[in-house]
C-alpha atoms as a PDB file:
ATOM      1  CA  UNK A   1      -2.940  18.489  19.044  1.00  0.00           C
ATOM      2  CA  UNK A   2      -0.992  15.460  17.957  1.00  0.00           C
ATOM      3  CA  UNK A   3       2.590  15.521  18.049  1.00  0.00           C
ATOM      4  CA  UNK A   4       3.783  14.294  14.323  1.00  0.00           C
ATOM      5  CA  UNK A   5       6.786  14.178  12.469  1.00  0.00           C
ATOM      6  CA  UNK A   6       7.050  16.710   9.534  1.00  0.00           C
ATOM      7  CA  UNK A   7      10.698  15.997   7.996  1.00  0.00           C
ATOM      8  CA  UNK A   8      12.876  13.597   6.906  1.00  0.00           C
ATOM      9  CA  UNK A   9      15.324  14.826   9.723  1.00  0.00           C
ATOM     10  CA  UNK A  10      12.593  13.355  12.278  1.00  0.00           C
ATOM     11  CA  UNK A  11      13.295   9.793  11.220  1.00  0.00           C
ATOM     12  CA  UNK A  12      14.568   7.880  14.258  1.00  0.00           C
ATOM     13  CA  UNK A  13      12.360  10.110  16.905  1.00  0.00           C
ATOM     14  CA  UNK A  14       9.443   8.970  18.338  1.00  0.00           C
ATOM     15  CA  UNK A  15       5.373   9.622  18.028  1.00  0.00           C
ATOM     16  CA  UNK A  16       2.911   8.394  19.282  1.00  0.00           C
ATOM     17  CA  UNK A  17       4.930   5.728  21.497  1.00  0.00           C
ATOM     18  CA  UNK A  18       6.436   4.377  18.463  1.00  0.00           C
ATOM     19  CA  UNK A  19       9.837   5.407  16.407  1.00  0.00           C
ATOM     20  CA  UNK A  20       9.437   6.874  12.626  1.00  0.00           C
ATOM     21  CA  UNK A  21      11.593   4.863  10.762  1.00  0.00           C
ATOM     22  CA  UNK A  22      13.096   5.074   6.636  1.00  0.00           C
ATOM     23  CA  UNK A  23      10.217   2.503   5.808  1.00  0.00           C
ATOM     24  CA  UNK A  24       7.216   4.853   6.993  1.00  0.00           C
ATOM     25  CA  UNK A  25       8.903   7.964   5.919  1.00  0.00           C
ATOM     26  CA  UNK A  26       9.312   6.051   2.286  1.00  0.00           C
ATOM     27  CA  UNK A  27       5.572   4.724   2.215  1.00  0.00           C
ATOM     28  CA  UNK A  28       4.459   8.747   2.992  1.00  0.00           C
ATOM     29  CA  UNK A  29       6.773  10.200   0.334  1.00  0.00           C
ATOM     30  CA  UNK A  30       5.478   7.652  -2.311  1.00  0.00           C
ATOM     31  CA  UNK A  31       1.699   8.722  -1.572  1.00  0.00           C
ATOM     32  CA  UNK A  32       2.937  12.279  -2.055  1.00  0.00           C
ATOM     33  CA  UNK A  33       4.434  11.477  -5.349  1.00  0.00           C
ATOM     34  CA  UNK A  34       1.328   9.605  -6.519  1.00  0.00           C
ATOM     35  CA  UNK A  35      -0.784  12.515  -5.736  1.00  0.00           C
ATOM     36  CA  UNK A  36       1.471  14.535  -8.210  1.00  0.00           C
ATOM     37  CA  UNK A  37       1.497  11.571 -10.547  1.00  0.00           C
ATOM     38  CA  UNK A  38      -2.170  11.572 -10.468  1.00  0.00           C
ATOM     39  CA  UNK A  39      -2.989  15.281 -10.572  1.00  0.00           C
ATOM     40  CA  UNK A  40      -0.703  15.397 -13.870  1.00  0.00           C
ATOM     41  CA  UNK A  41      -2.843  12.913 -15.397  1.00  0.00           C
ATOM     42  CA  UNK A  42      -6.013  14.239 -14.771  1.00  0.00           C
ATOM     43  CA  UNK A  43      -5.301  17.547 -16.205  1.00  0.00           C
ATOM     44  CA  UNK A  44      -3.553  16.084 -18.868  1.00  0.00           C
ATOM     45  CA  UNK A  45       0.305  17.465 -18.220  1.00  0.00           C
ATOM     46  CA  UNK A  46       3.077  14.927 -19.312  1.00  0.00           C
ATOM     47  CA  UNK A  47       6.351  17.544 -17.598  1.00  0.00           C
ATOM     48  CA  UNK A  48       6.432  19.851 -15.153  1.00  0.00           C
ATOM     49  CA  UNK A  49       9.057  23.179 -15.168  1.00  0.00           C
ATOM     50  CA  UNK A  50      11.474  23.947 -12.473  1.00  0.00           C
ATOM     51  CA  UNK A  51      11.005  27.621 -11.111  1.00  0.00           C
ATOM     52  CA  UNK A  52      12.803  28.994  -8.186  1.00  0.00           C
ATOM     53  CA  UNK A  53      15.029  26.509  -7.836  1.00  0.00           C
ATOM     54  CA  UNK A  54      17.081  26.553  -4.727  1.00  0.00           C
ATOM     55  CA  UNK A  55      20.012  23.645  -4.461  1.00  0.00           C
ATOM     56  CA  UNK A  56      20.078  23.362  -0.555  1.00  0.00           C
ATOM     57  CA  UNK A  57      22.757  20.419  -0.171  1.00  0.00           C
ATOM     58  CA  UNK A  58      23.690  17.012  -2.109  1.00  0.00           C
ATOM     59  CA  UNK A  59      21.765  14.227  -1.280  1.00  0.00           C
ATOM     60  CA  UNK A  60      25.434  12.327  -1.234  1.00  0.00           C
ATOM     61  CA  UNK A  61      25.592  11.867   2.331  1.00  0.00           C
ATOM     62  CA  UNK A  62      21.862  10.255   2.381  1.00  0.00           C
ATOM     63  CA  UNK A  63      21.620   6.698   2.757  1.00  0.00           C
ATOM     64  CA  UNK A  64      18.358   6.584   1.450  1.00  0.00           C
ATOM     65  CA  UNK A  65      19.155   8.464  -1.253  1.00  0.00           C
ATOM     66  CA  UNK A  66      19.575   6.674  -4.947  1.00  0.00           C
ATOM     67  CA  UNK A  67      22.048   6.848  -7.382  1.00  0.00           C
ATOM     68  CA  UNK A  68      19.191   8.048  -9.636  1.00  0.00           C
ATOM     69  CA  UNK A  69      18.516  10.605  -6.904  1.00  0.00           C
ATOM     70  CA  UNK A  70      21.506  12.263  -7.073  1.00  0.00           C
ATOM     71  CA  UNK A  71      22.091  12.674 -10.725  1.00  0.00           C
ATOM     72  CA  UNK A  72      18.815  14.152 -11.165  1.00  0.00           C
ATOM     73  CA  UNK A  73      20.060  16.729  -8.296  1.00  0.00           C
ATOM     74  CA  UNK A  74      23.132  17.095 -10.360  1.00  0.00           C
ATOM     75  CA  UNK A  75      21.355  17.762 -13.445  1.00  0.00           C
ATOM     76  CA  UNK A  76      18.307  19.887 -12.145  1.00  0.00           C
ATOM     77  CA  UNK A  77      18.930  23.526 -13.135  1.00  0.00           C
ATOM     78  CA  UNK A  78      16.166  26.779 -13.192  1.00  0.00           C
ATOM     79  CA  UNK A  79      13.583  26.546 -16.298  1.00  0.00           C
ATOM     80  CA  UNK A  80      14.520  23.342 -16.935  1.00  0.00           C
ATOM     81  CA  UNK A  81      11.974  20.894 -17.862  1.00  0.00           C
ATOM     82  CA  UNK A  82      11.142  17.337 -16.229  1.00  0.00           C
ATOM     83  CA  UNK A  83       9.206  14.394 -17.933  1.00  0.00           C
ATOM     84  CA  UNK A  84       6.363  12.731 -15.765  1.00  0.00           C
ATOM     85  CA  UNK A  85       8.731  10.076 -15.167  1.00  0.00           C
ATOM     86  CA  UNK A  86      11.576  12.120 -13.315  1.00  0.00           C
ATOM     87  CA  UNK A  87       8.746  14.337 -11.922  1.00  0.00           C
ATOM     88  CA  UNK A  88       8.871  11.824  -8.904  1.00  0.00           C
ATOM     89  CA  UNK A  89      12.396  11.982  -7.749  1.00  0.00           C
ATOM     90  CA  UNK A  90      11.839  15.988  -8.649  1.00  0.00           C
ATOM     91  CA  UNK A  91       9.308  15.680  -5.942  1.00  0.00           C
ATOM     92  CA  UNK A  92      11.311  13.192  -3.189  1.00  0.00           C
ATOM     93  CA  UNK A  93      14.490  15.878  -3.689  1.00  0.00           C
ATOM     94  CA  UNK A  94      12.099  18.779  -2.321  1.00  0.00           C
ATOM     95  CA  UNK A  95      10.526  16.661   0.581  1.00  0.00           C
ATOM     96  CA  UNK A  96      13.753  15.626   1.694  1.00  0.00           C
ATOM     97  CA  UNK A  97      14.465  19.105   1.683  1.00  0.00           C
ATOM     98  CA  UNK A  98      17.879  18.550  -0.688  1.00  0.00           C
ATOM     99  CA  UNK A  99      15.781  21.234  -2.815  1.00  0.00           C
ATOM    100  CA  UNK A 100      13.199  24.063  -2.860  1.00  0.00           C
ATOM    101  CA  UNK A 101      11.605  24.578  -6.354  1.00  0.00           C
ATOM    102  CA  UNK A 102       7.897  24.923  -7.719  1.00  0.00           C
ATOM    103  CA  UNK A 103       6.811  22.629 -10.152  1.00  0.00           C
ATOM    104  CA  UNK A 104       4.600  23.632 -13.026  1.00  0.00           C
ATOM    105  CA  UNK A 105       3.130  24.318 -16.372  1.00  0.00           C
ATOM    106  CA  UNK A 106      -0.082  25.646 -17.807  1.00  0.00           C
ATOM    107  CA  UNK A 107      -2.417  22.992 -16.165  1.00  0.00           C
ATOM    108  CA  UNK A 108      -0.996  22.891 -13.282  1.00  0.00           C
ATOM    109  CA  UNK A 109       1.414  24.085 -10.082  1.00  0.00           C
ATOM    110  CA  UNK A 110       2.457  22.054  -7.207  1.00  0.00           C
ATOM    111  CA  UNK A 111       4.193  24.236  -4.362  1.00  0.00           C
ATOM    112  CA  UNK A 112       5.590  22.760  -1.107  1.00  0.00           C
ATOM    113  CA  UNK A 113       5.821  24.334   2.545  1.00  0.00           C
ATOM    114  CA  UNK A 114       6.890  23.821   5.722  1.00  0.00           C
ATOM    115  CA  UNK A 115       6.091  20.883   7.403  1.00  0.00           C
ATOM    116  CA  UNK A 116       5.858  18.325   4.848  1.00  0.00           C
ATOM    117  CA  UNK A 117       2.894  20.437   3.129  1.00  0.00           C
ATOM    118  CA  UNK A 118       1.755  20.223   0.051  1.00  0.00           C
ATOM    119  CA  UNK A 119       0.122  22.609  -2.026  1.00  0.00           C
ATOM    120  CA  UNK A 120      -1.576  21.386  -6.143  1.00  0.00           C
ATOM    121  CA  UNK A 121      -3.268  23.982  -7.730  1.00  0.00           C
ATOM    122  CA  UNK A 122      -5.672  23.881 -10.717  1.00  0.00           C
ATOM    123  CA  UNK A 123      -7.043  25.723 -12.804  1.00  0.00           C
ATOM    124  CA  UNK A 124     -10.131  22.985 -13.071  1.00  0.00           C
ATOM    125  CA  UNK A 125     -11.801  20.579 -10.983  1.00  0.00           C
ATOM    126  CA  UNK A 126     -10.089  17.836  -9.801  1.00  0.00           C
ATOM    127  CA  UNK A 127     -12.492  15.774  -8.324  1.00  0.00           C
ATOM    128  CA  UNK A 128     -11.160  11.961  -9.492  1.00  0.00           C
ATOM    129  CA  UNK A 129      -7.687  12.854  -8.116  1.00  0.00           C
ATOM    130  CA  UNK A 130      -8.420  14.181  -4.824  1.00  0.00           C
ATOM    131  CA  UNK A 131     -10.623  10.876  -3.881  1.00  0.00           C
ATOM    132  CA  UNK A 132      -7.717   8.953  -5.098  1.00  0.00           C
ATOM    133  CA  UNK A 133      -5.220  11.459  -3.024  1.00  0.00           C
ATOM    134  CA  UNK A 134      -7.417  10.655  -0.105  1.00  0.00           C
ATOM    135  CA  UNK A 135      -8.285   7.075  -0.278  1.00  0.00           C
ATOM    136  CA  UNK A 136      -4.298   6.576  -0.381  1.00  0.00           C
ATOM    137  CA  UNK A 137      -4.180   7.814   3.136  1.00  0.00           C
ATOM    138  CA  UNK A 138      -3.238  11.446   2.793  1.00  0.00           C
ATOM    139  CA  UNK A 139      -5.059  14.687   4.189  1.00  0.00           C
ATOM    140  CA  UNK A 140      -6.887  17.048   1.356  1.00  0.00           C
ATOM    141  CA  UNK A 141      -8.133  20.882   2.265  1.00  0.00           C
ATOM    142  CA  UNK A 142      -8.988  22.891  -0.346  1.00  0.00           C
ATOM    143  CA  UNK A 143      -7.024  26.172   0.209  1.00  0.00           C
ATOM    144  CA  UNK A 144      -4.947  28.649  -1.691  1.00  0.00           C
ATOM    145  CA  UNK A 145      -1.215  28.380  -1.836  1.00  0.00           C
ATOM    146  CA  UNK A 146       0.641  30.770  -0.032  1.00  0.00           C
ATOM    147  CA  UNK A 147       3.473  30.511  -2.900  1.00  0.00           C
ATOM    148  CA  UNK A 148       1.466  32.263  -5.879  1.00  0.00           C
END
């Protein structure tokens, strides 16, 4: 099996005889984010809700963390609801592991795991996305998330 990174904490290690740096880490995350992005629009969702939210630590002492990055941490708070254009820095807050928190509505639920895994479920087909999802260089399986 291939040894590959699966956290933001792995930048500056090595794989496969080269070192994961911010700039490949970044490109990933912003695939991840478009996948969202794109599932939202193809069921027809304009916000996602917050549920379980759990605040792990400030992204304060992150260097690749934004300004806009840490007021939406600051502001982020259970039930509360996020507009498809904060939905992305809802999403980079959970990879990078500042938070834990399902993201949903009626259309649609997007649940993360371990390992940098990502889990959208549907309630329809979502054909048009997942080529999109896949053609931008990220793995799709169709499986159940282990979070309903």
């Amino acid at each position: 099996m291939k040894d590959d990174w699966t956290a933001i904490s792995d930048i500056g290690k090595v794989y496969d005889n080269k070192k994961f740096t911010l700039s490949d880490y970044l490109l990933v995350e912003e695939k991840y984010c478009e996948a969202v992005k794109s599932m939202m629009s193809e069921v027809k969702t304009d916000s996602l809700r917050i549920k379980e939210l759990e605040k792990n630590h400030h992204p304060s002492k992150s260097e690749e963390a934004s300004d806009e990055l840490k007021k939406m941490y600051d502001l982020l708070e259970e039930g509360m609801t996020i507009s498809n254009c904060n939905v992305p820095l809802a999403v980079k807050l959970i990879l990078r592991e500042n938070i834990w928190a399902k993201l949903v509505s009626k259309e649609i639920e997007v649940h993360f795991g371990y390992d940098y895994y990502m889990f959208i479920c549907s309630s329809g087909p979502s054909k048009k996305s997942i080529t999109q999802i896949t053609e931008n260089g990220l793995f799709v399986e169709e499986m159940e998330s282990p979070y309903l």
